[in-house]
C-alpha atoms as a PDB file:
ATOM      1  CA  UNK A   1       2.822  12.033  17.267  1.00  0.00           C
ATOM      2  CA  UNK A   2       2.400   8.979  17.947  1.00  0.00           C
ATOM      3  CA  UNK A   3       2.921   6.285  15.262  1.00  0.00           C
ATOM      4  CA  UNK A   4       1.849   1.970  14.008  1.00  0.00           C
ATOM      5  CA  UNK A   5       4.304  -0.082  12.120  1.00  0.00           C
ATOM      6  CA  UNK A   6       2.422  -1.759   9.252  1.00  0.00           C
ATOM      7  CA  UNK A   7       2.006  -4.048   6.144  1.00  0.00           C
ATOM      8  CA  UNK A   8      -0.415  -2.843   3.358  1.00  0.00           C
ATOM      9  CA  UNK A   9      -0.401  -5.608   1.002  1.00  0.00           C
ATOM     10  CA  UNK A  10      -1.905  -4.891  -2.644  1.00  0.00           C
ATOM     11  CA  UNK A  11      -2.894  -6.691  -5.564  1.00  0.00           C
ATOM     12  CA  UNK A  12      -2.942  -5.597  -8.489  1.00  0.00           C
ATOM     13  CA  UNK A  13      -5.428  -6.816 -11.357  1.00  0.00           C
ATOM     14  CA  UNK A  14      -5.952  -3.847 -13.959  1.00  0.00           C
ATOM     15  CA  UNK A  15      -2.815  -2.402 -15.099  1.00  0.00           C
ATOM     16  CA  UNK A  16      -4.681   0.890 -16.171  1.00  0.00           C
ATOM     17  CA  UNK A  17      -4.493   1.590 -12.372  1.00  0.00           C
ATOM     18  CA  UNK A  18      -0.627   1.289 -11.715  1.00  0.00           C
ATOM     19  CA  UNK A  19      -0.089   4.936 -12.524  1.00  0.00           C
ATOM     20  CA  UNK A  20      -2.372   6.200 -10.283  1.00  0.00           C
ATOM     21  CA  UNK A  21      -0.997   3.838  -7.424  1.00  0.00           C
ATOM     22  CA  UNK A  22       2.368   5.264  -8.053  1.00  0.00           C
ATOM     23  CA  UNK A  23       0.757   8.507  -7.440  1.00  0.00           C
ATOM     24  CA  UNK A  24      -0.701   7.783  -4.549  1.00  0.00           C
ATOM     25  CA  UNK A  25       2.665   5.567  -3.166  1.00  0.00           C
ATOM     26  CA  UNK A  26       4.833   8.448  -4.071  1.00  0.00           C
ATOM     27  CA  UNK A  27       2.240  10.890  -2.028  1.00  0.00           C
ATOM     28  CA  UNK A  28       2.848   8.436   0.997  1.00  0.00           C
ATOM     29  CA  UNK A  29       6.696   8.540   0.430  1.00  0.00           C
ATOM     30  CA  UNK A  30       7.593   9.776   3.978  1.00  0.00           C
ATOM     31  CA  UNK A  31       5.851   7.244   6.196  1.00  0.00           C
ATOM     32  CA  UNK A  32       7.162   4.296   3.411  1.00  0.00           C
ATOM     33  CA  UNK A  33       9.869   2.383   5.151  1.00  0.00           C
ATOM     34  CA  UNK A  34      10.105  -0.093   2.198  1.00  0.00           C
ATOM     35  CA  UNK A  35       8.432  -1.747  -0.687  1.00  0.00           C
ATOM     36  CA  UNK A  36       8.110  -5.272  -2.288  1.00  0.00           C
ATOM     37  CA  UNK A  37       6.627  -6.248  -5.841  1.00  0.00           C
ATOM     38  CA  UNK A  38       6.931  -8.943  -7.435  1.00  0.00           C
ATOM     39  CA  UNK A  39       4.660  -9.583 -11.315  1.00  0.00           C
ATOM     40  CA  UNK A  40       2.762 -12.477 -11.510  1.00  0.00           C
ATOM     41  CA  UNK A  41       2.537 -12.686 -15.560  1.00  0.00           C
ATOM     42  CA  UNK A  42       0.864 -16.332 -15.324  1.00  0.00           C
ATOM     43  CA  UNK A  43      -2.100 -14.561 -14.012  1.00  0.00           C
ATOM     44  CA  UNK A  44      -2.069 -11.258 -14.939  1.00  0.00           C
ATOM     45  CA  UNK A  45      -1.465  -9.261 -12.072  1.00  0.00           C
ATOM     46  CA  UNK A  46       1.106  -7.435  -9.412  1.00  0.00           C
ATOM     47  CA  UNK A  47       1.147  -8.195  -5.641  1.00  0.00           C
ATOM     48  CA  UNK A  48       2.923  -5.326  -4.039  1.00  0.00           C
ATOM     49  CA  UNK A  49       3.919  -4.838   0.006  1.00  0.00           C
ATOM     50  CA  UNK A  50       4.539  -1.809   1.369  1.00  0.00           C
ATOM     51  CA  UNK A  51       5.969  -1.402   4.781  1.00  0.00           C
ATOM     52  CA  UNK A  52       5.177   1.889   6.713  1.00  0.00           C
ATOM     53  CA  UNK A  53       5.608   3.785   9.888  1.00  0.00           C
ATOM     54  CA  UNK A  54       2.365   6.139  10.079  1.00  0.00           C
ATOM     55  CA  UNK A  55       0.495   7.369  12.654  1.00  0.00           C
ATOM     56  CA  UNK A  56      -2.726   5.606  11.960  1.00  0.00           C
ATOM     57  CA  UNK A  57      -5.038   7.995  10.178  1.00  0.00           C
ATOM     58  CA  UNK A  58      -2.354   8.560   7.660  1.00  0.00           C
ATOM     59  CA  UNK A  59      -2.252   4.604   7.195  1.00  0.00           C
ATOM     60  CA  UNK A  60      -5.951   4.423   6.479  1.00  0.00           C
ATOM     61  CA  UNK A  61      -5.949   6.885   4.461  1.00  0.00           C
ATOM     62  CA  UNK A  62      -3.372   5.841   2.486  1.00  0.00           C
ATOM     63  CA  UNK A  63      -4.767   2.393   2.418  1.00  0.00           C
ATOM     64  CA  UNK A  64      -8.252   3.508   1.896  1.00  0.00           C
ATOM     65  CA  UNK A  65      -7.121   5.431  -1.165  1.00  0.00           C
ATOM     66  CA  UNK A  66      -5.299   2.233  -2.958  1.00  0.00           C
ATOM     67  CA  UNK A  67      -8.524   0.250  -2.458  1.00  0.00           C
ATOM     68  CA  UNK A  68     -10.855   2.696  -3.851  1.00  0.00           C
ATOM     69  CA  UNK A  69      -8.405   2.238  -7.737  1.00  0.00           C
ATOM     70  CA  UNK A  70     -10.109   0.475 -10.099  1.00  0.00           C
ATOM     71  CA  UNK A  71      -9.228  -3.029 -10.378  1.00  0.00           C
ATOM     72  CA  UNK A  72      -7.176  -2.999  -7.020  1.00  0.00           C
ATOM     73  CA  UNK A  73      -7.995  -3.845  -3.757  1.00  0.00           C
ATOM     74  CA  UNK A  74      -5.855  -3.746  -0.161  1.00  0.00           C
ATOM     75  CA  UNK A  75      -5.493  -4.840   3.260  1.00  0.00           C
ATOM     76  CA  UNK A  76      -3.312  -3.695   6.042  1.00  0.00           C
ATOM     77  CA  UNK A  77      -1.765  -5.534   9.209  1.00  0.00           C
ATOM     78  CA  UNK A  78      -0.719  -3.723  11.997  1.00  0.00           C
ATOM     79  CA  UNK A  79       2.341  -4.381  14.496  1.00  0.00           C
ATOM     80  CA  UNK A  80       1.356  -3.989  18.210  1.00  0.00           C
ATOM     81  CA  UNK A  81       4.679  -1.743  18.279  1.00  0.00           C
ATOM     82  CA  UNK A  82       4.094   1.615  18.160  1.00  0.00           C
ATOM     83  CA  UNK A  83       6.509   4.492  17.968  1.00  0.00           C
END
């Protein structure tokens, strides 16, 4: 099958949501080449990347699923590579 190379980039605003996320990240776990976060304490919130190798529906649905958590939202850039 074939597969996209991509950046979901998150940010994080309601902390109640960061289990859930994790949920959902670790569900994704096979397509997730790596992952950045770094805290931003001055203004309350996370900003997370997460680098994957998906065909595309899974990457939609993965991003589609960290955008619908409460207090979270997502966007995803796609490489014109493709596996």
């Amino acid at each position: 099958m074939e597969t996209r190379i991509a950046v979901v980039g998150i940010v994080v605003e309601e902390e109640d949501s960061v289990e859930a996320l994790n949920e959902i990240l670790h569900e994704y776990r096979e397509y997730i080449i790596g992952r950045m976060g770094i805290p931003y304490r001055q203004k309350n919130l996370s900003v997370i990347s997460i680098a994957v190798d998906a065909p595309q529906d899974v990457i939609s649905a993965l991003s589609g699923k960290v955008g619908k958590l409460s207090g979270v939202s997502s966007k995803t850039a796609y490489s014109a590579v493709k596996g």
